[in-house]
PDB file of N, CA and C in Angstrom:
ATOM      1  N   UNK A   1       0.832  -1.199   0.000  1.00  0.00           N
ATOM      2  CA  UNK A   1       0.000   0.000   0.000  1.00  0.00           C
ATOM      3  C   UNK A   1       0.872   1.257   0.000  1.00  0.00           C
ATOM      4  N   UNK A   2       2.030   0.970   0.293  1.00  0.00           N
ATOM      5  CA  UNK A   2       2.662   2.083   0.648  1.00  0.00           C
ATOM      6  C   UNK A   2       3.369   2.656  -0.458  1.00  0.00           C
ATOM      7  N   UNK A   3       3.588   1.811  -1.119  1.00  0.00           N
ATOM      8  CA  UNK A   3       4.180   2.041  -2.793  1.00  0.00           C
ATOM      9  C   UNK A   3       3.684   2.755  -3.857  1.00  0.00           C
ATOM     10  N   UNK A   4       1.888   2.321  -3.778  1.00  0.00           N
ATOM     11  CA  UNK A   4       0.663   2.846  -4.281  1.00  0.00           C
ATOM     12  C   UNK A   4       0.982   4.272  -3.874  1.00  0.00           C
ATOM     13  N   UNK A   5       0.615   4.814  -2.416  1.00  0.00           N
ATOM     14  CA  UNK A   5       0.632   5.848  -1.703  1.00  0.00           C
ATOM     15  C   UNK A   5       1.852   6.806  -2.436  1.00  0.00           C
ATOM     16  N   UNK A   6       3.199   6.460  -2.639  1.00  0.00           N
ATOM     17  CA  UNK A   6       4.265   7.075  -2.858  1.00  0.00           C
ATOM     18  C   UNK A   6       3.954   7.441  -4.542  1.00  0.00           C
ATOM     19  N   UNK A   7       3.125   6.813  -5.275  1.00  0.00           N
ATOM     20  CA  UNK A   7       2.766   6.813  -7.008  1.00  0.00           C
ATOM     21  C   UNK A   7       1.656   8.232  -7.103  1.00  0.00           C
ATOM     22  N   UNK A   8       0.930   7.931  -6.133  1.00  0.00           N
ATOM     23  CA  UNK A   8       0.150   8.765  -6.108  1.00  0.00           C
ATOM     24  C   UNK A   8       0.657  10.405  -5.461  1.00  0.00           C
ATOM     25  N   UNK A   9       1.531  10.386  -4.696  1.00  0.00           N
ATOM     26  CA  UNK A   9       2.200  11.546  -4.462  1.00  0.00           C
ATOM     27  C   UNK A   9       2.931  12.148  -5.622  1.00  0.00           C
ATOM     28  N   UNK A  10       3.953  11.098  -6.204  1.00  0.00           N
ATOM     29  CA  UNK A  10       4.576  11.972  -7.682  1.00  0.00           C
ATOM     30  C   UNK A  10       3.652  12.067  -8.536  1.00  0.00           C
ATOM     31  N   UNK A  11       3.121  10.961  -8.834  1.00  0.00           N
ATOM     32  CA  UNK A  11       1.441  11.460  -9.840  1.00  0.00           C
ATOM     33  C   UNK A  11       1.466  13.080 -10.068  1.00  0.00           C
ATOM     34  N   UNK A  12       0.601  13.285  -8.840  1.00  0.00           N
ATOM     35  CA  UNK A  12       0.256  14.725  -8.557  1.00  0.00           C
ATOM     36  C   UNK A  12       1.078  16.020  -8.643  1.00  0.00           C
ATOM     37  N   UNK A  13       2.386  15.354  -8.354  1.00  0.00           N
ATOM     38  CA  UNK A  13       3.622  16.735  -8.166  1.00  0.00           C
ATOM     39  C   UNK A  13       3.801  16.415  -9.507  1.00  0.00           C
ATOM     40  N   UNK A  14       3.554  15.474 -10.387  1.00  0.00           N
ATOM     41  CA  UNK A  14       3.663  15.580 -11.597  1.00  0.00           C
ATOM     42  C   UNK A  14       3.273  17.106 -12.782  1.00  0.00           C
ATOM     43  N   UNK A  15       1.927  16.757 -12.328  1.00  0.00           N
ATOM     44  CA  UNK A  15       0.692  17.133 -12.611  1.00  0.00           C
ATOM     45  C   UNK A  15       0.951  18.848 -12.416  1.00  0.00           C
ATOM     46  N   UNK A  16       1.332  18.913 -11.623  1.00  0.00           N
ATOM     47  CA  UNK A  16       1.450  20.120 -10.730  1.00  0.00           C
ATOM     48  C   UNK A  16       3.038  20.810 -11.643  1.00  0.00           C
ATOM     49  N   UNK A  17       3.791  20.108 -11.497  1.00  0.00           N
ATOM     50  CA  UNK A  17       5.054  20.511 -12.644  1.00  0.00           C
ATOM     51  C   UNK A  17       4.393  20.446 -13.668  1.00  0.00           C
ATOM     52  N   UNK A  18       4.224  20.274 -14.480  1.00  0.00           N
ATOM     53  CA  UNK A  18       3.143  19.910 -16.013  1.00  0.00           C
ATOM     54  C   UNK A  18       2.487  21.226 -16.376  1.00  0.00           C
ATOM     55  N   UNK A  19       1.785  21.731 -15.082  1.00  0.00           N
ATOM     56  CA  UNK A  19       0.523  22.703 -15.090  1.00  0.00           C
ATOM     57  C   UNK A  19       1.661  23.432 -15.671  1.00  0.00           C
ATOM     58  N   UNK A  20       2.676  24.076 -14.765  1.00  0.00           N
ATOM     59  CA  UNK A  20       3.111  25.254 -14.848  1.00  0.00           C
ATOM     60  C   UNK A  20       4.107  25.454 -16.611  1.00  0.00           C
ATOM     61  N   UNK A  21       3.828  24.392 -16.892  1.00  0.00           N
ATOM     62  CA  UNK A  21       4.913  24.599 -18.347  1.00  0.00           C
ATOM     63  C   UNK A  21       4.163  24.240 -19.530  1.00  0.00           C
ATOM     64  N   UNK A  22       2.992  23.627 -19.267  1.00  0.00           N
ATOM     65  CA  UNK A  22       2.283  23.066 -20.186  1.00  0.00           C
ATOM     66  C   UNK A  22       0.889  22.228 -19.715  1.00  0.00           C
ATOM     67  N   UNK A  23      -0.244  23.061 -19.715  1.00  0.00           N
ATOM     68  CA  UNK A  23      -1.342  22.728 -19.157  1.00  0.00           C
ATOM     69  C   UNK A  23      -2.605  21.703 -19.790  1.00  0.00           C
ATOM     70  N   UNK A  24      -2.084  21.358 -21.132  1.00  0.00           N
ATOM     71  CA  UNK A  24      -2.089  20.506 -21.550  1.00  0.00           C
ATOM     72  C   UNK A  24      -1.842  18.800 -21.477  1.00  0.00           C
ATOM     73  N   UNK A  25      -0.615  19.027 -21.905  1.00  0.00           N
ATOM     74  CA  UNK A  25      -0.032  17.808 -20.794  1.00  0.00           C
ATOM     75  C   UNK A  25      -0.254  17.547 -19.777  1.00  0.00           C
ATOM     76  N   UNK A  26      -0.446  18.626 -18.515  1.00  0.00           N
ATOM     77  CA  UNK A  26      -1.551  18.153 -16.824  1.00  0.00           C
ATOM     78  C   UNK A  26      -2.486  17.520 -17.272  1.00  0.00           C
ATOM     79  N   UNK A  27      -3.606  17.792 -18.069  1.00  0.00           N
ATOM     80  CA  UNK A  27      -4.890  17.564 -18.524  1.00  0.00           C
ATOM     81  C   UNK A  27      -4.928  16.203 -18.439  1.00  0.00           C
ATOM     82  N   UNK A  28      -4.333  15.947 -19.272  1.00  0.00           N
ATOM     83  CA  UNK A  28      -3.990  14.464 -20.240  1.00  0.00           C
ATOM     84  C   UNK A  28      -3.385  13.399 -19.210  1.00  0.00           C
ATOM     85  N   UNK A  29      -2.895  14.078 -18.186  1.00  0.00           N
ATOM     86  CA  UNK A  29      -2.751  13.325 -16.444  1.00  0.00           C
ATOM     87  C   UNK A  29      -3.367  13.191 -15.881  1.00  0.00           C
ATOM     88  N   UNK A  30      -4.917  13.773 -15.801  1.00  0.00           N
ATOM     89  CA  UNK A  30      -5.357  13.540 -14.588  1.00  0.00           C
ATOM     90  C   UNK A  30      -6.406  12.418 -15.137  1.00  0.00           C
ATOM     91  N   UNK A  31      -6.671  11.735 -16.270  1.00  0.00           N
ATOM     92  CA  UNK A  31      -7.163  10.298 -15.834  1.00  0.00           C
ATOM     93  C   UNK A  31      -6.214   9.372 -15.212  1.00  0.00           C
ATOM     94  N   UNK A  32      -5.152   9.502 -15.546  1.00  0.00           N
ATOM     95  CA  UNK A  32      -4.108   8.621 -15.243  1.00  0.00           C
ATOM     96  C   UNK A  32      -3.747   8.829 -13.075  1.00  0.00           C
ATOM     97  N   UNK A  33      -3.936  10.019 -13.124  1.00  0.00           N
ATOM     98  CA  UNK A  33      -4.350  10.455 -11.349  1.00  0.00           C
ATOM     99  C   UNK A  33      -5.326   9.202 -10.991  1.00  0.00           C
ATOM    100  N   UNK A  34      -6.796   9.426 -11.749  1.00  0.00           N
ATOM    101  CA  UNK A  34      -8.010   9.289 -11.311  1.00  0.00           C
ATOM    102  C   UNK A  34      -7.677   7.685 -11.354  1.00  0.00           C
ATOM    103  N   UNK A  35      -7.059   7.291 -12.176  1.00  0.00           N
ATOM    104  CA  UNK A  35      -7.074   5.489 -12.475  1.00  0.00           C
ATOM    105  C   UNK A  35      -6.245   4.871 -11.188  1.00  0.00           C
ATOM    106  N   UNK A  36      -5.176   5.698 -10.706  1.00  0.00           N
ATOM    107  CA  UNK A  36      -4.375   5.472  -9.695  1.00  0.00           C
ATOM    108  C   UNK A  36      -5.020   5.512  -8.197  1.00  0.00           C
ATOM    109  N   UNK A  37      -5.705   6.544  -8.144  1.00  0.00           N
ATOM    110  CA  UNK A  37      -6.497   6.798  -6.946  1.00  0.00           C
ATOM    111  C   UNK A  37      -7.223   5.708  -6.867  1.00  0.00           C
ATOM    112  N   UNK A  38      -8.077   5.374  -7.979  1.00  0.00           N
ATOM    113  CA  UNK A  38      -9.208   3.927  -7.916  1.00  0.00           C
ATOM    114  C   UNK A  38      -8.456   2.969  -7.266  1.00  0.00           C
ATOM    115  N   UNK A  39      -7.227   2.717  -8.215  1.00  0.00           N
ATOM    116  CA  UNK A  39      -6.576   1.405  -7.554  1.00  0.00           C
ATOM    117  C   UNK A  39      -6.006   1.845  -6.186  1.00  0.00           C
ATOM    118  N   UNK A  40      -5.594   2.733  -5.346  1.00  0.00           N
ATOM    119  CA  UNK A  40      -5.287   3.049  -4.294  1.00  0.00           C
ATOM    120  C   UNK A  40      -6.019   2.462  -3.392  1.00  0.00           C
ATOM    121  N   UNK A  41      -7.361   2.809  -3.595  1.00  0.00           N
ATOM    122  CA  UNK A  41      -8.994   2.951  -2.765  1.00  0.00           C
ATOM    123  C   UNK A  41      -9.385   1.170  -2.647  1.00  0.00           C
ATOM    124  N   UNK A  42      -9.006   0.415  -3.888  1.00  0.00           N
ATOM    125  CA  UNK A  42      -9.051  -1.070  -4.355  1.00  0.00           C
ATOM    126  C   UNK A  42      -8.138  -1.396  -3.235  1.00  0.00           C
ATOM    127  N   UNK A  43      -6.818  -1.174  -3.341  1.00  0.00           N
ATOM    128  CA  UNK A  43      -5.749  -2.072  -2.741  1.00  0.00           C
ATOM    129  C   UNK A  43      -5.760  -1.648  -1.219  1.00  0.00           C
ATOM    130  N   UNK A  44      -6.403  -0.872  -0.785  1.00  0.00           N
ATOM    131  CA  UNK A  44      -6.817  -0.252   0.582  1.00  0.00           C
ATOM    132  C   UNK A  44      -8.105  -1.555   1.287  1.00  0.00           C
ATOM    133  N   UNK A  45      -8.977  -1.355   0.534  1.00  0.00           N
ATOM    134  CA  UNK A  45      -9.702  -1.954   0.769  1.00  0.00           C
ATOM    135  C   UNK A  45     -10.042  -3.955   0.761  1.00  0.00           C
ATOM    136  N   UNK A  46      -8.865  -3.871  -0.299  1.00  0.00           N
ATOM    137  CA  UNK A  46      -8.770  -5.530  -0.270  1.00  0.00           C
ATOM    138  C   UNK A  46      -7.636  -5.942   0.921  1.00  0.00           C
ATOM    139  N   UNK A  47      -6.478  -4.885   1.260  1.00  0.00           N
ATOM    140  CA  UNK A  47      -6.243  -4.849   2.306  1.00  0.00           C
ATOM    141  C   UNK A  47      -6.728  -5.127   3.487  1.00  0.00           C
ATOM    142  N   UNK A  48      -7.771  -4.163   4.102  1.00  0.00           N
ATOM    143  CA  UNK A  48      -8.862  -4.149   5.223  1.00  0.00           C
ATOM    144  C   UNK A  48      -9.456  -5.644   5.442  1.00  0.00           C
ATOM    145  N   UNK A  49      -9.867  -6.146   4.221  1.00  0.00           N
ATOM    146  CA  UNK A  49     -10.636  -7.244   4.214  1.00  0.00           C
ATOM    147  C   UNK A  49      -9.879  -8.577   4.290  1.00  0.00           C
ATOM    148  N   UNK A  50      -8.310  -8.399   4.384  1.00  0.00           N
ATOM    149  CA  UNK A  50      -7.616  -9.601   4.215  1.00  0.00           C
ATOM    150  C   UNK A  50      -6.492  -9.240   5.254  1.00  0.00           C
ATOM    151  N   UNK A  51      -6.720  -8.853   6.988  1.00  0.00           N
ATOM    152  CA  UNK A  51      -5.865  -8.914   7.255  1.00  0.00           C
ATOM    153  C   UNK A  51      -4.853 -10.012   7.271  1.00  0.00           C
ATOM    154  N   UNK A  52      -3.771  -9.819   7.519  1.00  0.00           N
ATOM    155  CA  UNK A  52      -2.650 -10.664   7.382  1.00  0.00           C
ATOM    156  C   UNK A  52      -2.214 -11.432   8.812  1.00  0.00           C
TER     157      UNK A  52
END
């Protein structure tokens, strides 16, 4: 989970560098955000349900 967590942090600072040079290219990131977050929320939750 924690790996996920760390993808989703550069994701965003991605996104965020992107904006400022080309806001375009952000755009065109944030499904790729949104697809990451899903699986975040997935691997969180299949987590919960399978402690170890």
């Amino acid at each position: 989970l924690l790996d996920i967590l760390v993808l989703d942090v550069l994701v965003l600072a991605t996104i965020v560098l992107f904006w400022r040079r080309d806001r375009v290219a952000a755009a065109l990131m944030l499904p790729y955000l949104a697809w990451i977050a899903f699986a975040t929320v997935l691997n969180a939750s299949i987590l919960k349900l399978n402690p170890m």
